[in-house]
C-alpha atoms as a PDB file:
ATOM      1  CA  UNK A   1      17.370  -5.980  -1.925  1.00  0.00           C
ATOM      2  CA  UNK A   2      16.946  -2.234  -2.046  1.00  0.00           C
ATOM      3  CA  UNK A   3      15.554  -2.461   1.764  1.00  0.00           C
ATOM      4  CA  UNK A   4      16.454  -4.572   4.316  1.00  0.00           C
ATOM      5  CA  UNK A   5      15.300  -4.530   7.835  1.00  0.00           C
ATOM      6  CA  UNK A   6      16.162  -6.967  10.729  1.00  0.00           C
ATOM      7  CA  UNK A   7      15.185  -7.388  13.913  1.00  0.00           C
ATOM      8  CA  UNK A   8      14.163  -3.765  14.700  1.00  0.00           C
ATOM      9  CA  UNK A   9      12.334  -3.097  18.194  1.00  0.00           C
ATOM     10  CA  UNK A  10      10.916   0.367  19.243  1.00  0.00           C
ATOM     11  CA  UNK A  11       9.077   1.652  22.340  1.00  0.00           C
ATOM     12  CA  UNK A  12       7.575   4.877  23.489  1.00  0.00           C
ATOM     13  CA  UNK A  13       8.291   4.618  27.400  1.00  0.00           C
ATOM     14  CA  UNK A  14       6.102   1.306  28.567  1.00  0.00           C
ATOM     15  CA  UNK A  15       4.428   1.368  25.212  1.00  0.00           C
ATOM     16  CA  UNK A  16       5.974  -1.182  22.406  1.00  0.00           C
ATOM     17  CA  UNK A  17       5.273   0.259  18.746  1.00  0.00           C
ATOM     18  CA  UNK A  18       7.842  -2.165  16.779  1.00  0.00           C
ATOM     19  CA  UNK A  19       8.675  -5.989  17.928  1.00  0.00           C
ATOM     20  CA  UNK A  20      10.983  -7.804  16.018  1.00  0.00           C
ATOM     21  CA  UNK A  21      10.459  -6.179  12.885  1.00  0.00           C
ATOM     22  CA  UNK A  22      11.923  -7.854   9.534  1.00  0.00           C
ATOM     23  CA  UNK A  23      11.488  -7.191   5.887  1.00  0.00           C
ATOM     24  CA  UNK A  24      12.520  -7.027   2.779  1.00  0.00           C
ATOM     25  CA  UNK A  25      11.955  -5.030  -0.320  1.00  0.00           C
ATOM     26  CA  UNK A  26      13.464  -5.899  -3.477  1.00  0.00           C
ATOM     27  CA  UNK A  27      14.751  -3.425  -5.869  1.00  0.00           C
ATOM     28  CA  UNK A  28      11.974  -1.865  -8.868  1.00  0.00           C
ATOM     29  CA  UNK A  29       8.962  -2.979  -6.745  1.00  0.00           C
ATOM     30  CA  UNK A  30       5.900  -1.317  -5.862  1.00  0.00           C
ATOM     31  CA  UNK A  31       5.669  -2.433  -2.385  1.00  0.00           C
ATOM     32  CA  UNK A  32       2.521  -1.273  -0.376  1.00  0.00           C
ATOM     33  CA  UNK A  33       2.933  -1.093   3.419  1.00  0.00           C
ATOM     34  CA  UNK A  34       0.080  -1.568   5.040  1.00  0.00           C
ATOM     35  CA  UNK A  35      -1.488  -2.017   8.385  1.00  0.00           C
ATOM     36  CA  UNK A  36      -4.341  -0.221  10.717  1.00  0.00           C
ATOM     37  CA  UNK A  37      -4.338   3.497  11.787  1.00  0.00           C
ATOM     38  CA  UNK A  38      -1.709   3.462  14.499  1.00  0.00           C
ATOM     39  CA  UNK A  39      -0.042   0.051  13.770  1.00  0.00           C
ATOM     40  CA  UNK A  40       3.725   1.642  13.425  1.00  0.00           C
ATOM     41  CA  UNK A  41       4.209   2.608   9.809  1.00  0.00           C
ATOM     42  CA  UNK A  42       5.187   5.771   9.999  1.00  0.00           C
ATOM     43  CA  UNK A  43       7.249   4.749  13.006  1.00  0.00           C
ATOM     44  CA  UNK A  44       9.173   2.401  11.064  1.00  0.00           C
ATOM     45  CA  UNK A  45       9.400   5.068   8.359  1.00  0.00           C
ATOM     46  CA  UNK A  46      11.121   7.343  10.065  1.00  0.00           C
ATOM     47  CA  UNK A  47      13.550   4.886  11.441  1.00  0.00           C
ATOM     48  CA  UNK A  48      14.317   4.094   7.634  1.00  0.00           C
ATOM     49  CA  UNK A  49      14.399   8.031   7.694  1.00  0.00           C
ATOM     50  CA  UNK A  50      17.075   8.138  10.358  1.00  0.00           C
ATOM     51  CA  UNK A  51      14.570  10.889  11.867  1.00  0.00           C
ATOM     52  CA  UNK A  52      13.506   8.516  14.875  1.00  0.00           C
ATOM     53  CA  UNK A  53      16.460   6.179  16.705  1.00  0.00           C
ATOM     54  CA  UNK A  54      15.738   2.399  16.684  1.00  0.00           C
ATOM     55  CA  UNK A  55      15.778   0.998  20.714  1.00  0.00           C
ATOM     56  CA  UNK A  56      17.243  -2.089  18.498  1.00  0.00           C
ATOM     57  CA  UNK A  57      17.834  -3.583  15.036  1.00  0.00           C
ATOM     58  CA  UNK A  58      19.709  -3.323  11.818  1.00  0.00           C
ATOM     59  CA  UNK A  59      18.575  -1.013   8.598  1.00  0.00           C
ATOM     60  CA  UNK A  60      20.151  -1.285   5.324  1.00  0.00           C
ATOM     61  CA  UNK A  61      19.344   1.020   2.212  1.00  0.00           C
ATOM     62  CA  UNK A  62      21.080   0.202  -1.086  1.00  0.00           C
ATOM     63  CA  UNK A  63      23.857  -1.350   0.973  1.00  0.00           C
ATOM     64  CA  UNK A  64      24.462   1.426   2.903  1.00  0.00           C
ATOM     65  CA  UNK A  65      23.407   0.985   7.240  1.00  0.00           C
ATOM     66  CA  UNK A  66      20.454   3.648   8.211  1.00  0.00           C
ATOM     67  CA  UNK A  67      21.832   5.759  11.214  1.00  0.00           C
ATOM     68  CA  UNK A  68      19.984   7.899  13.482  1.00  0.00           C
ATOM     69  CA  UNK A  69      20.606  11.616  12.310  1.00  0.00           C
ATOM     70  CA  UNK A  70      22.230  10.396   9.125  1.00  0.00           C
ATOM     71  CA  UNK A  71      20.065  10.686   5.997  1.00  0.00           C
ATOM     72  CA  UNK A  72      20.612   7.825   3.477  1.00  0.00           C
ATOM     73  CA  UNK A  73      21.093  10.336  -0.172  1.00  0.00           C
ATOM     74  CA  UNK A  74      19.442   7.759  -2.171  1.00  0.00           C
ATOM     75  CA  UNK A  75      16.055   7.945  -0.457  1.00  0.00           C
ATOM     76  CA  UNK A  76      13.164  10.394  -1.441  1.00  0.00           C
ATOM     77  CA  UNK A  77      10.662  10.729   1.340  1.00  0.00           C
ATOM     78  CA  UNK A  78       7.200  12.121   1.356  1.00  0.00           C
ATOM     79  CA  UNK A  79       5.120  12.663   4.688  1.00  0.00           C
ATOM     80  CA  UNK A  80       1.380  12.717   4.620  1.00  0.00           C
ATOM     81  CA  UNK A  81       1.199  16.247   5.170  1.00  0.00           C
ATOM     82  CA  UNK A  82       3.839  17.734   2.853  1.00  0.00           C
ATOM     83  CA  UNK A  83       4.713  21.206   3.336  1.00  0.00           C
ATOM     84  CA  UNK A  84       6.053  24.048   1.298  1.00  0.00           C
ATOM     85  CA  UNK A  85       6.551  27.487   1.307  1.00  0.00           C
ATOM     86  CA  UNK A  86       2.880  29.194   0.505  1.00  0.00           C
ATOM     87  CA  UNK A  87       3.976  32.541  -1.235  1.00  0.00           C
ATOM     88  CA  UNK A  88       6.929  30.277  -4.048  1.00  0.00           C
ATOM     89  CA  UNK A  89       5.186  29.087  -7.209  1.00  0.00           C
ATOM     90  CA  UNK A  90       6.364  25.087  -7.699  1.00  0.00           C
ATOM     91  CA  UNK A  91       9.574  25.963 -10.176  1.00  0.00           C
ATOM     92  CA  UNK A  92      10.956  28.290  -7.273  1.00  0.00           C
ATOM     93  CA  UNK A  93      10.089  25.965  -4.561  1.00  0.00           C
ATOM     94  CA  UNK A  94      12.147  22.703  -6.381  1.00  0.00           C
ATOM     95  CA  UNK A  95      15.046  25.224  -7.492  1.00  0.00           C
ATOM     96  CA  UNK A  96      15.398  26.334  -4.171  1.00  0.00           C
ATOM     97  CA  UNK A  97      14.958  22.281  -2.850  1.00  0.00           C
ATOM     98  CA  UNK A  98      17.950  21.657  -5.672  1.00  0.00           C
ATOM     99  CA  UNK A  99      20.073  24.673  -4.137  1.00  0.00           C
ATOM    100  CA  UNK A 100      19.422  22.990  -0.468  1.00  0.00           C
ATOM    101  CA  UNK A 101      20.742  19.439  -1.865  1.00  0.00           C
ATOM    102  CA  UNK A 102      24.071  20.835  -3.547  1.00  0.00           C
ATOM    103  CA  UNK A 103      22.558  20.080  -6.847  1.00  0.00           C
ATOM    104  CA  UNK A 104      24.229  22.006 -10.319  1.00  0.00           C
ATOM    105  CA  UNK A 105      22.055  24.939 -11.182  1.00  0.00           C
ATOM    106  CA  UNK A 106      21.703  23.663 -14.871  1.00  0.00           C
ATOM    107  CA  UNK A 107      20.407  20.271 -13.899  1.00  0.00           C
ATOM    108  CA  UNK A 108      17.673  21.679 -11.237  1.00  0.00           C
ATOM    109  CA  UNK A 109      16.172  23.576 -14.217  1.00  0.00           C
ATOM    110  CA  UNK A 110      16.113  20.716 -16.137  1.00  0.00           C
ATOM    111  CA  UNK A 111      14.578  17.857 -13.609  1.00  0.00           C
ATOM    112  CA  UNK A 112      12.405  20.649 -12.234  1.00  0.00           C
ATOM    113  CA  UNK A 113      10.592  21.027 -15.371  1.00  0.00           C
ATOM    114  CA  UNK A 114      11.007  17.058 -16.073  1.00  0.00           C
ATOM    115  CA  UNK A 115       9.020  16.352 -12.769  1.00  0.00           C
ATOM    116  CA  UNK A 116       6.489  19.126 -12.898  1.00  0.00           C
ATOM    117  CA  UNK A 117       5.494  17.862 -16.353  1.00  0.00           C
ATOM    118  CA  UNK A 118       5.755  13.861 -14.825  1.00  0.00           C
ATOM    119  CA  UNK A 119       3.057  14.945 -11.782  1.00  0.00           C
ATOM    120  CA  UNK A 120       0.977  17.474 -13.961  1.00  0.00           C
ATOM    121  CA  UNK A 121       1.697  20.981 -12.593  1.00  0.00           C
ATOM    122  CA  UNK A 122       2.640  22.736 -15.144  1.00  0.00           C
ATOM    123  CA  UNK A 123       1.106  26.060 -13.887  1.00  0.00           C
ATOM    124  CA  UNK A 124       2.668  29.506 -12.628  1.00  0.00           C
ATOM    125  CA  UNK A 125       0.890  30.207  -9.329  1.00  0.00           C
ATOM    126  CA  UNK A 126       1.579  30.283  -5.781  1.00  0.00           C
ATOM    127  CA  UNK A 127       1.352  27.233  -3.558  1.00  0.00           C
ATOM    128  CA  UNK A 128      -0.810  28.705  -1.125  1.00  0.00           C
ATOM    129  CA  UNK A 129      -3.640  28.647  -3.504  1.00  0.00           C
ATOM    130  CA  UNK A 130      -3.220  24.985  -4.387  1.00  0.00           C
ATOM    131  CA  UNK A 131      -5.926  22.068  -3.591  1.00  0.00           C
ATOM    132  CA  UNK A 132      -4.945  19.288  -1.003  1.00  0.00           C
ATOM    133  CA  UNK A 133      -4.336  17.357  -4.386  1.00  0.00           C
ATOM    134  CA  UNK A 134      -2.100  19.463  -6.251  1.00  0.00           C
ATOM    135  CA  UNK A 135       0.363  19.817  -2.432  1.00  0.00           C
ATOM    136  CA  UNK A 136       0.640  15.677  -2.567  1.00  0.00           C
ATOM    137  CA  UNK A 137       1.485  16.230  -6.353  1.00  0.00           C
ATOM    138  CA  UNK A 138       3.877  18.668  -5.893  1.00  0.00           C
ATOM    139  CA  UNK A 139       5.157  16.837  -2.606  1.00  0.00           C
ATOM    140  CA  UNK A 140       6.058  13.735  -4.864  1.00  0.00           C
ATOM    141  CA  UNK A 141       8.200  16.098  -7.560  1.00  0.00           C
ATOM    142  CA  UNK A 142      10.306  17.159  -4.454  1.00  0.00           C
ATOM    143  CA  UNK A 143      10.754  13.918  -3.045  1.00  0.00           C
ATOM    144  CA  UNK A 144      12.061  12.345  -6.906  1.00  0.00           C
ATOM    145  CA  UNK A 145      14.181  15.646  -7.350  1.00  0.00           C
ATOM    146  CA  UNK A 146      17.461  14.294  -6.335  1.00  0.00           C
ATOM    147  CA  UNK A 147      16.553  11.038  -8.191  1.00  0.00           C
ATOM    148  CA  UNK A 148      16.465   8.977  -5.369  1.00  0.00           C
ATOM    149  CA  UNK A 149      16.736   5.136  -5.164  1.00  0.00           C
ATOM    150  CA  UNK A 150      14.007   4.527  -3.153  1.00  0.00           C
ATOM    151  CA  UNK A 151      10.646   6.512  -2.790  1.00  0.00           C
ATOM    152  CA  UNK A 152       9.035   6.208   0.595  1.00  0.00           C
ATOM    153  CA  UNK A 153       5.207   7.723   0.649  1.00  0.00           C
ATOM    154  CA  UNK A 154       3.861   7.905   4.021  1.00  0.00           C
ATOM    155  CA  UNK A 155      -0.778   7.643   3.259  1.00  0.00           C
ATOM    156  CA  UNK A 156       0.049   9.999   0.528  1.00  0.00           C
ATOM    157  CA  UNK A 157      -4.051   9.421  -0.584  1.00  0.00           C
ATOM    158  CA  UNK A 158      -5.387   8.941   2.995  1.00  0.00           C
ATOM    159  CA  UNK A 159      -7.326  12.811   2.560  1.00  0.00           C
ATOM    160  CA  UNK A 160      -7.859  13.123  -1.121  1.00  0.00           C
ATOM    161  CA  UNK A 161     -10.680  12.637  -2.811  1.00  0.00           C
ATOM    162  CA  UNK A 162     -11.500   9.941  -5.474  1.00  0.00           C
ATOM    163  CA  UNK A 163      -9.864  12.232  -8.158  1.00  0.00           C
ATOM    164  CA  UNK A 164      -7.097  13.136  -6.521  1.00  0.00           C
ATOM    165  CA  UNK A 165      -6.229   9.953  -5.563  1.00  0.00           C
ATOM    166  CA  UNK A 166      -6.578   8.248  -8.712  1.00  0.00           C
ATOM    167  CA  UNK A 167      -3.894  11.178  -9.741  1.00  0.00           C
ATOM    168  CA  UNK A 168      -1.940   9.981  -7.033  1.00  0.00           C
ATOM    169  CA  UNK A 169      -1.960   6.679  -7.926  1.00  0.00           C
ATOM    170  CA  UNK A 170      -1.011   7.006 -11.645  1.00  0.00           C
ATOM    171  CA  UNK A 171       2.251   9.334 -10.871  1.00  0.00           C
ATOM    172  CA  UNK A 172       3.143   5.949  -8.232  1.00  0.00           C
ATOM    173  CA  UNK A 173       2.400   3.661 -10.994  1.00  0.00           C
ATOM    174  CA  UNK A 174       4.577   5.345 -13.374  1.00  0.00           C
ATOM    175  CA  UNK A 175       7.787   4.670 -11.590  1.00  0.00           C
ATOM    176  CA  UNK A 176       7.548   1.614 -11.946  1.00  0.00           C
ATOM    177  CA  UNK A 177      10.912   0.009 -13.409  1.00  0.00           C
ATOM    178  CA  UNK A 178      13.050   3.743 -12.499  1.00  0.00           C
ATOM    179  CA  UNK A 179      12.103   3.950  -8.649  1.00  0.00           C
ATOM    180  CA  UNK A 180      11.539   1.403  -5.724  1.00  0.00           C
ATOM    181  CA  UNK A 181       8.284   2.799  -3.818  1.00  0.00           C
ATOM    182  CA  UNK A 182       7.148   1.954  -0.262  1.00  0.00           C
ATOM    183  CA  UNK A 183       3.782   3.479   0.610  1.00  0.00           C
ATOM    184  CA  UNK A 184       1.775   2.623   3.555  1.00  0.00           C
ATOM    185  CA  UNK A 185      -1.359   2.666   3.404  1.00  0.00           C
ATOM    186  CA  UNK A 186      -4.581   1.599   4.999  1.00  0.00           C
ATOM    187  CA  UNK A 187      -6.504   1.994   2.163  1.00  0.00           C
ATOM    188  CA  UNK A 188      -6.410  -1.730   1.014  1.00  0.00           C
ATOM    189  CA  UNK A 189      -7.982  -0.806  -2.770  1.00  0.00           C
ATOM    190  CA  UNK A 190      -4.951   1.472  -3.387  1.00  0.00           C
ATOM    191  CA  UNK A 191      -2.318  -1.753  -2.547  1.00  0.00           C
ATOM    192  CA  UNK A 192      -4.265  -3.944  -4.838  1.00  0.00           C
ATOM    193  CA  UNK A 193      -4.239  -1.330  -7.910  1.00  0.00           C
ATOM    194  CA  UNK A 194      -1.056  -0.498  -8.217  1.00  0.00           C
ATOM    195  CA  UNK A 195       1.140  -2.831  -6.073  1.00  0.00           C
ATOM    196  CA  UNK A 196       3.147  -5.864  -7.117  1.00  0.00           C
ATOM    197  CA  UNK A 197       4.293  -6.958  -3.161  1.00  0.00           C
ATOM    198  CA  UNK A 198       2.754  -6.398   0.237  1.00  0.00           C
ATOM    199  CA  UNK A 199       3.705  -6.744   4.046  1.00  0.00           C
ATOM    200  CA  UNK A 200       0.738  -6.565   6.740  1.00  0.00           C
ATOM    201  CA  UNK A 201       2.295  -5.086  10.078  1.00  0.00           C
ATOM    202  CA  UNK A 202       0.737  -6.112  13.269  1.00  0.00           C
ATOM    203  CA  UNK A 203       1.310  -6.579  16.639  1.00  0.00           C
ATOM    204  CA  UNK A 204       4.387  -4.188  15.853  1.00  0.00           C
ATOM    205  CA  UNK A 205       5.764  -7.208  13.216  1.00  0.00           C
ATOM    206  CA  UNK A 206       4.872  -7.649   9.894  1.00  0.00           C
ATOM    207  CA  UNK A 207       2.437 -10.481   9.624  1.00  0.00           C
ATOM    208  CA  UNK A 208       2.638 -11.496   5.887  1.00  0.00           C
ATOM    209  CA  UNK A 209       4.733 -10.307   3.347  1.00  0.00           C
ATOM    210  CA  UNK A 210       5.331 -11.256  -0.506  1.00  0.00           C
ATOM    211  CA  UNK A 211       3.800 -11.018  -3.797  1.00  0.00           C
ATOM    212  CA  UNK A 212       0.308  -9.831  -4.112  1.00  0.00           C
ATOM    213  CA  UNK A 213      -0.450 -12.551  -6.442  1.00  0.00           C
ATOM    214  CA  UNK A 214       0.899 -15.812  -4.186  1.00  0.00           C
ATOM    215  CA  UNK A 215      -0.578 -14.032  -1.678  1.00  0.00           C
ATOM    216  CA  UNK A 216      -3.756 -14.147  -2.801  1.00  0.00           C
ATOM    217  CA  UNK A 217      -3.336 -17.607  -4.123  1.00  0.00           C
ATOM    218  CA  UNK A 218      -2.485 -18.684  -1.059  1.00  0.00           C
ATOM    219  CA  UNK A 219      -5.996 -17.982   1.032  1.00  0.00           C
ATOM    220  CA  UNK A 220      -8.965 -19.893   1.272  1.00  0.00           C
ATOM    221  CA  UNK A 221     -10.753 -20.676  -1.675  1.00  0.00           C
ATOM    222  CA  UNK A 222     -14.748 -19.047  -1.798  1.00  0.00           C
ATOM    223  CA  UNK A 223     -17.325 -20.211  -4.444  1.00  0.00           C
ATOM    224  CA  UNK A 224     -20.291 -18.039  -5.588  1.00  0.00           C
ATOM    225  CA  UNK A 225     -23.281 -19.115  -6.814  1.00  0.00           C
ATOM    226  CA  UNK A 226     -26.041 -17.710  -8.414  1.00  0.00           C
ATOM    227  CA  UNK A 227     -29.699 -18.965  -8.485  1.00  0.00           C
ATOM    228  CA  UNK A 228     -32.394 -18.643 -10.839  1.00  0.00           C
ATOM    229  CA  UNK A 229     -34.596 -17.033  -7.555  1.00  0.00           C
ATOM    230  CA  UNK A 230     -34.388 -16.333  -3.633  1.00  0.00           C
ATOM    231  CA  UNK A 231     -36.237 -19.685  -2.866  1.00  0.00           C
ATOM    232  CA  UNK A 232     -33.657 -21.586  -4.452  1.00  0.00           C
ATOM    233  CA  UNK A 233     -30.746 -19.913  -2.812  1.00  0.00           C
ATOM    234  CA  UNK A 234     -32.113 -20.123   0.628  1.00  0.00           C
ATOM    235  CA  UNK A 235     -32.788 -23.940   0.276  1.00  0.00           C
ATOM    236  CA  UNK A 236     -29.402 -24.784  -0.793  1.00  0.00           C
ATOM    237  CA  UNK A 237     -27.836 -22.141   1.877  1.00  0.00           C
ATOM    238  CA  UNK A 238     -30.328 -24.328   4.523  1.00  0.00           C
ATOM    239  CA  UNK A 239     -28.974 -27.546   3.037  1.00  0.00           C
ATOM    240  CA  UNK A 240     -25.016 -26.275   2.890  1.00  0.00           C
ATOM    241  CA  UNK A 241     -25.351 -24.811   6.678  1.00  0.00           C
ATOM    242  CA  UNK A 242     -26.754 -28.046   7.954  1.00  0.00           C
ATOM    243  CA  UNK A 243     -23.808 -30.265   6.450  1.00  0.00           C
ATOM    244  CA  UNK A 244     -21.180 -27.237   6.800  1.00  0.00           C
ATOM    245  CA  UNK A 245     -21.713 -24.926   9.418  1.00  0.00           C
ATOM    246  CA  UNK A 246     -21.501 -20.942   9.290  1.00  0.00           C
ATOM    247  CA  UNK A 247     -18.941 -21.035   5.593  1.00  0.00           C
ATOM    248  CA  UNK A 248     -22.036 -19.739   3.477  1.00  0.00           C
ATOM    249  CA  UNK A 249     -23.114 -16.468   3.168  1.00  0.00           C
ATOM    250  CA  UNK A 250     -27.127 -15.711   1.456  1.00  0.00           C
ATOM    251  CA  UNK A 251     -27.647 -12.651  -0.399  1.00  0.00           C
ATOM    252  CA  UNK A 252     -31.301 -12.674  -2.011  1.00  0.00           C
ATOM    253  CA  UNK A 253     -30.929 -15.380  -4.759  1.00  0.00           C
ATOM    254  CA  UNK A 254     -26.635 -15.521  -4.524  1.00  0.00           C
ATOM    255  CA  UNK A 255     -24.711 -17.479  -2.206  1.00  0.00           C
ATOM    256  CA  UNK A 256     -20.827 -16.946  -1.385  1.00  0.00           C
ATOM    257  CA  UNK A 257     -19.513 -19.934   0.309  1.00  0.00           C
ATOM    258  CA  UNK A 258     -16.051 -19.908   1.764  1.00  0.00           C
ATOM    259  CA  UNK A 259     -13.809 -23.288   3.217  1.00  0.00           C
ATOM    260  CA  UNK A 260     -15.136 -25.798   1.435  1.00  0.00           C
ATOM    261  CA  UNK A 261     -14.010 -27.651  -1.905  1.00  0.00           C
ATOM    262  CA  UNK A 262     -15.824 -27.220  -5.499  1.00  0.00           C
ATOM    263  CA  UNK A 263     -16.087 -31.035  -6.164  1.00  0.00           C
ATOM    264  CA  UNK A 264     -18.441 -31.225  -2.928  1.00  0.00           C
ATOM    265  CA  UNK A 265     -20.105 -28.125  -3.420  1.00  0.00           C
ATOM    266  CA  UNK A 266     -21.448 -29.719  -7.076  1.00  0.00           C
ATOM    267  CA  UNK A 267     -22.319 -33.088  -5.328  1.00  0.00           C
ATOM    268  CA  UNK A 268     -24.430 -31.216  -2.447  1.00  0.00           C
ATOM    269  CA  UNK A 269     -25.675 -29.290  -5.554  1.00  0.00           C
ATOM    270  CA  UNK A 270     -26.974 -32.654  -7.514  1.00  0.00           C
ATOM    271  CA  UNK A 271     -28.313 -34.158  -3.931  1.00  0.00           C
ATOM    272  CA  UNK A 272     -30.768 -31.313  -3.609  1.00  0.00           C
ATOM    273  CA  UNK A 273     -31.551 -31.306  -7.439  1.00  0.00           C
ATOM    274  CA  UNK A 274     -30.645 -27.642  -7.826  1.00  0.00           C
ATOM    275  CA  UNK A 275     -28.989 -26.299 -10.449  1.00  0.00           C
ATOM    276  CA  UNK A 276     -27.269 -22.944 -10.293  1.00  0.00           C
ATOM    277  CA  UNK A 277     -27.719 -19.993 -12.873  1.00  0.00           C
ATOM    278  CA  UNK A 278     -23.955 -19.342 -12.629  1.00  0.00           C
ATOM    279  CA  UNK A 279     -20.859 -21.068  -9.999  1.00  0.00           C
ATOM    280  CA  UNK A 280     -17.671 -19.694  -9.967  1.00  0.00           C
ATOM    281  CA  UNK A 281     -14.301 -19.610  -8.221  1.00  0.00           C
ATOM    282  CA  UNK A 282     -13.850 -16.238  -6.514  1.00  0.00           C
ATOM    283  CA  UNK A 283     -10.206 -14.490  -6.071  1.00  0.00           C
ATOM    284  CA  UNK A 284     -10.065 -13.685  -2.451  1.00  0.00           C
ATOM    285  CA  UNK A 285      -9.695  -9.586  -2.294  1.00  0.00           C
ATOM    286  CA  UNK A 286      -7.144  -7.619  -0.285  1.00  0.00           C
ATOM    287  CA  UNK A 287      -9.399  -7.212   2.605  1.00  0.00           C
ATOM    288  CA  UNK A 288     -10.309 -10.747   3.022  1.00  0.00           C
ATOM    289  CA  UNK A 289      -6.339 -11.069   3.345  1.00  0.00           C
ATOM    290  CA  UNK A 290      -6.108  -8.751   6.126  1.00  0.00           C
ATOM    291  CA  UNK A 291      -8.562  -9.618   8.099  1.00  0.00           C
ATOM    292  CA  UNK A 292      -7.533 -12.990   8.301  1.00  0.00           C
ATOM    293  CA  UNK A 293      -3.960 -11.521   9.102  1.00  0.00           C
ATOM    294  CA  UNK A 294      -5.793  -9.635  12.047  1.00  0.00           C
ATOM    295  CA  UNK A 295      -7.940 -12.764  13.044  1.00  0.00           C
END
């Protein structure tokens, strides 16, 4: 594991953020972090960071214990708000970034121009002048300059706009197989695009936590069904709520029906003499996940 964290507890006077927190992230994964506005993901980041000081609890990066004040070399970070130096075009600003970290002046040149190519900002003007967009962009070269280990994003798409985050996205997705990233996120279509693992944190302790796929294999299967007119649907949605309960939900002439198995959906189906235009066995989406985390 590239990440491990056990155990860790942190409170802001009588107010408890983190509660036992464990997880693990295994080396070359995308791993989305993700969890409501205020939940403790940036908390935990900067524990990770060794910018905040853990009340309790054990963090190990590549092997190596996170310590309060100590930064761990082989992480890359990148706040949500990255910020630079408004009058230095992006080659200055990384050399400079290179000359900070003790790098050799030959190799900031060269993985200077290697990253500005990799996030698409290629251009010789000053940062000032430089869309919301083009800052995250440039805030992810900076982060991957000293080749890091592990890449932690903190909502780097939470204020961009579809474009931008799609950008984003793609740079993330590229690093796949060279750099571990942890992102948190609440934006729940972002974990399911790029992500292969997930962990939901709530209640200041992550709540579920594995591969996107299992995860999603593991929830509650839903059926939809589609009828050849309204009348149809709301007959067999009358019929299904009578024998079932609340597990059906009627949209004009489609039906998604949650809880129940396919084999007794069909015989309900032949009982009533109805027979559907299309019935199918839906994938439950991210959000269905979480909010049965938060339930």
């Amino acid at each position: 594991m590239i990440l491990d964290i056990v155990d860790l507890y942190k409170s802001f006077g009588t107010l408890k953020v983190i509660e036992g927190l464990n997880l693990s992230v295994p080396d070359g994964s995308i791993f989305g972090f993700v969890g409501i506005n205020g939940s403790g993901k940036t908390t935990t980041m900067k524990m990770i960071l060794g910018l905040l000081e853990a009340d309790s609890g054990e963090i190990t990066v590549c092997g190596e214990r996170a310590q309060y004040g100590k930064t761990v070399r082989s992480i890359g970070y990148m706040p949500d708000v990255p910020e630079f130096y408004s009058y230095m075009k992006p080659l200055e600003y990384l050399m400079l970034c290179g000359e900070i970290a003790g790098m050799p002046r030959s190799k900031i040149n060269a993985r200077s121009t290697e990253l500005l190519e990799l996030v698409g900002l290629r251009v010789n003007r000053k940062i000032g002048g430089f869309s919301r967009g083009m800052r995250q962009r440039l805030g992810i070269a900076q982060a991957l300059l000293n080749e890091p280990k592990l890449l932690i994003c903190d909502e780097p798409t939470s204020a961009l706009d579809p474009m931008g985050r799609k950008e984003i996205l793609e740079i993330l997705a590229a690093l796949k197989g060279q750099t571990t990233v942890i992102f948190s996120t609440h934006i729940l279509s972002d974990v399911e695009r790029i992500c292969d693992r997930v962990a939901f944190l709530h209640n200041g302790k992550v709540a579920l936590s594995g591969l996107l796929s299992d995860i999603k294999k593991q929830r509650s299967d839903a059926y939809g069904l589609e009828f050849a007119n309204s009348d149809e649907a709301a007959s067999f949605a009358n019929s299904f709520r009578t024998a079932e309960q609340d597990d059906v939900i009627l949209s004009e002439n489609s039906l998604t029906i949650k809880n129940s198995d396919g084999t007794h959906i069909i015989a309900l189906l032949a009982k009533a003499n109805i027979v559907p235009i299309k019935f199918e066995l839906l994938e439950p989406s991210l959000e269905d996940v979480f909010l049965e985390v938060l339930i």
